[in-house]
Protein backbone atom coordinates (compact mmCIF):
# COMPACT_ATOMS: atom_id res chain seq x y z
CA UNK A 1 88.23 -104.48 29.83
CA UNK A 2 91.11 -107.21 30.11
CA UNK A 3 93.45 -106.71 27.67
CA UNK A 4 94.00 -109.29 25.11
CA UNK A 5 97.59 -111.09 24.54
CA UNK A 6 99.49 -110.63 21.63
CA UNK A 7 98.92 -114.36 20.08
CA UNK A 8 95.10 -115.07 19.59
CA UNK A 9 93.99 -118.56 19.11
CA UNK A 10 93.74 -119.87 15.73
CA UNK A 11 90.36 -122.00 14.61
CA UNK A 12 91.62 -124.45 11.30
CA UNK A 13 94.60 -125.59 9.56
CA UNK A 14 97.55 -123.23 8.22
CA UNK A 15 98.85 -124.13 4.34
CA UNK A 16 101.69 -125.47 5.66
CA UNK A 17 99.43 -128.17 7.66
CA UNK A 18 97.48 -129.14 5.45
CA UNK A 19 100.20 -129.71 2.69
CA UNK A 20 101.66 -131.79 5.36
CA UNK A 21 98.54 -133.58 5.59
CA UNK A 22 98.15 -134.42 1.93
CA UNK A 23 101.48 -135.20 1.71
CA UNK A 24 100.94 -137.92 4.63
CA UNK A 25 97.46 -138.96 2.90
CA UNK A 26 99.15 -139.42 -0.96
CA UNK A 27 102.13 -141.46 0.61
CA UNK A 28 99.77 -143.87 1.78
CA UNK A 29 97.59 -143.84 -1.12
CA UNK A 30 100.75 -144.55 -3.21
CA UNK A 31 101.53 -147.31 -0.99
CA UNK A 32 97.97 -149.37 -0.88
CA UNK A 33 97.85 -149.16 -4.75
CA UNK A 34 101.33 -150.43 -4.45
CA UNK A 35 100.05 -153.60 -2.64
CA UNK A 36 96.97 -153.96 -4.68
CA UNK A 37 99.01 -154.03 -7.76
CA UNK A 38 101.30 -156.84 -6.58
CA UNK A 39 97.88 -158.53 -5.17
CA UNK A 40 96.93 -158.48 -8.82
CA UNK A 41 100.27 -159.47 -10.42
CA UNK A 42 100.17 -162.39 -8.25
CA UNK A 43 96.63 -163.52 -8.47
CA UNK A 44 97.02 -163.96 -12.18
CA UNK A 45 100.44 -165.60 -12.06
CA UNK A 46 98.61 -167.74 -9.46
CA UNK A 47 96.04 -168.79 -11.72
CA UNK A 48 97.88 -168.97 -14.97
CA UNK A 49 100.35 -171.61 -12.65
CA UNK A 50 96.95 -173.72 -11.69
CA UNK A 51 95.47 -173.67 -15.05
CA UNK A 52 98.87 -174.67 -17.14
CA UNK A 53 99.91 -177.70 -14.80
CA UNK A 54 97.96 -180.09 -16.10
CA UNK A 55 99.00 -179.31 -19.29
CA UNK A 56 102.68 -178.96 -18.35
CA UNK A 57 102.17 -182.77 -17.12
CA UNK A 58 100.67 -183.55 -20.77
CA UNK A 59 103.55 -182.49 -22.33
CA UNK A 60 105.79 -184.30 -20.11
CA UNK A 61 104.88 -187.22 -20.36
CA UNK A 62 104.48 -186.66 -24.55
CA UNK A 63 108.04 -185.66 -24.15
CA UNK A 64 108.93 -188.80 -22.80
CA UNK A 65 107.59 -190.65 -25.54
CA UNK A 66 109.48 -189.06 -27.44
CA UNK A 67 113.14 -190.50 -29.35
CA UNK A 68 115.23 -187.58 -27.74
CA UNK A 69 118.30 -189.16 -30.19
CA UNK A 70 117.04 -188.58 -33.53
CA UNK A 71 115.00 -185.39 -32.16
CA UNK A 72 116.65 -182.36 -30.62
CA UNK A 73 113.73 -179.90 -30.64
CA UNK A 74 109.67 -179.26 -31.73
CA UNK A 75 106.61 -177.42 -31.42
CA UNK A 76 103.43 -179.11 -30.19
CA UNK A 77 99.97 -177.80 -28.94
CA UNK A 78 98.41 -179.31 -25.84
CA UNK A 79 94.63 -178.21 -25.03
CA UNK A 80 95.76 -174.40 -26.59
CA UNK A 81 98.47 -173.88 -25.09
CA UNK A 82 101.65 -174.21 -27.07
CA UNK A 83 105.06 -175.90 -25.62
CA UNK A 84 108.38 -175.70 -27.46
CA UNK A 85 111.15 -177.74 -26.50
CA UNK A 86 114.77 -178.33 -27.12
CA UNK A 87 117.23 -181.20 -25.91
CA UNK A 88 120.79 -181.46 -25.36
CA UNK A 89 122.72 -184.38 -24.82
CA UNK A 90 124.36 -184.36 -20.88
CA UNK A 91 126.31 -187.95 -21.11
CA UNK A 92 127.39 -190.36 -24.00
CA UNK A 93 125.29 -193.49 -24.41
CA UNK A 94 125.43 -196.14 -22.65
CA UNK A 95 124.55 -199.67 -23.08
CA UNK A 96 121.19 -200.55 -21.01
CA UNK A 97 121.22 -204.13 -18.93
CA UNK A 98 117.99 -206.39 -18.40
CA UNK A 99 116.80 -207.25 -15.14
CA UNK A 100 119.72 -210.30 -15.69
CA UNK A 101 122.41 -208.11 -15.76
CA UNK A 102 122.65 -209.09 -20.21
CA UNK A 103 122.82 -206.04 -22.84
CA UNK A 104 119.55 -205.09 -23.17
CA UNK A 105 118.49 -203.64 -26.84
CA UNK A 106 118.83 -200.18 -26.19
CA UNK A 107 121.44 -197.57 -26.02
CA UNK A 108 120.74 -195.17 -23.39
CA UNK A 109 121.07 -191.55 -23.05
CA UNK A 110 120.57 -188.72 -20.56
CA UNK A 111 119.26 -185.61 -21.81
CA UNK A 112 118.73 -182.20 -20.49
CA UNK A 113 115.39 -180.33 -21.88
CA UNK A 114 114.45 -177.05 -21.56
CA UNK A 115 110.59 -176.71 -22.13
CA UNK A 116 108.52 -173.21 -22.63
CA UNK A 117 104.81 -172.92 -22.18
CA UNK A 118 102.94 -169.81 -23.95
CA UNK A 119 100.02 -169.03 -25.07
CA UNK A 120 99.79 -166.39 -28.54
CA UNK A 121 103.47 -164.29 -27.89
CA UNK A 122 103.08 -164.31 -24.00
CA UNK A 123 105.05 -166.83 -22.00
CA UNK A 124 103.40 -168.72 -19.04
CA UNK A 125 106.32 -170.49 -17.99
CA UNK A 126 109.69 -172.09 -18.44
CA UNK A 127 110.67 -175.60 -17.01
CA UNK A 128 113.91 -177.93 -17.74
CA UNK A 129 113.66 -181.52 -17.00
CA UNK A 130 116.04 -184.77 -17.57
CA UNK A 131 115.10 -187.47 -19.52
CA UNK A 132 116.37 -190.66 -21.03
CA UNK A 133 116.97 -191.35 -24.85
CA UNK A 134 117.39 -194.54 -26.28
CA UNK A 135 119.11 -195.75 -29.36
CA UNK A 136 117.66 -200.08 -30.71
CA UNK A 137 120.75 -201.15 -31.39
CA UNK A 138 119.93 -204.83 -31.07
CA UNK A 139 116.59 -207.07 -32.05
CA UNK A 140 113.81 -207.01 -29.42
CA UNK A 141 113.52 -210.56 -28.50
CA UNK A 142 110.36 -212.04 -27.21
CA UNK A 143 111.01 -213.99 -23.63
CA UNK A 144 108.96 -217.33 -23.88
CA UNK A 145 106.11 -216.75 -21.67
């Protein structure tokens, strides 16, 4: 009979292996949720951004409608979705010119406005835009046409 060595080969995984191996296995479950999770995030920020500007133009443009000198902040509801706003005054008036170069009617401002889009209590976005006020401070004459 041949005598056998003192070490004998081993057939599965020590304790210490297979903690390893879970180990290895949870740190790269941990990171794939990880990325799924920002996936997610991102997807619905992505979507929220597509669905809101068309709306965000909406408001826009019912900003600039708007007599930024005698109002300095509101509320209004666009499709659902509900913008607040606020203005403040960047530069003093200014009197506007025609096309000829003549006072025009209007005063002119520039205004700074900060705009927030939201819909219930959560907020779907912030924007800040410039736009011009303007003051009559002369009659609107007709041109003879």
């Amino acid at each position: 009979m041949a005598a056998r060595g003192r070490f004998s080969v081993q057939a599965g995984f020590t304790i210490l292996e297979a903690i390893v191996a879970l180990a290895v296995f949870a740190g790269g479950a941990m990171a794939l949720y990880s990325l799924y999770s920002t996936n997610v995030t991102t997807l619905i920020k992505a979507s929220d951004a597509v669905r809101q500007a068309p709306l965000v133009r909406q408001a826009v443009e019912r900003l600039a409608t708007m007599n930024l000198t005698t109002e300095g902040e509101g509320e209004f509801e666009v499709q659902g979705m509900r913008f607040n706003w606020s203005a403040r005054r960047l530069e003093a008036h200014r009197e506007g010119q025609n096309d000829a170069g003549l006072l025009a009617s209007f005063r002119l401002g520039l205004y700074e406005v900060d705009l927030t889009a939201s819909e219930g209590e959560r907020v779907l976005g912030r924007y800040r835009l410039r736009l011009v006020g303007h003051q009559l401070v002369r009659p609107v004459f007709e041109q003879p046409g």
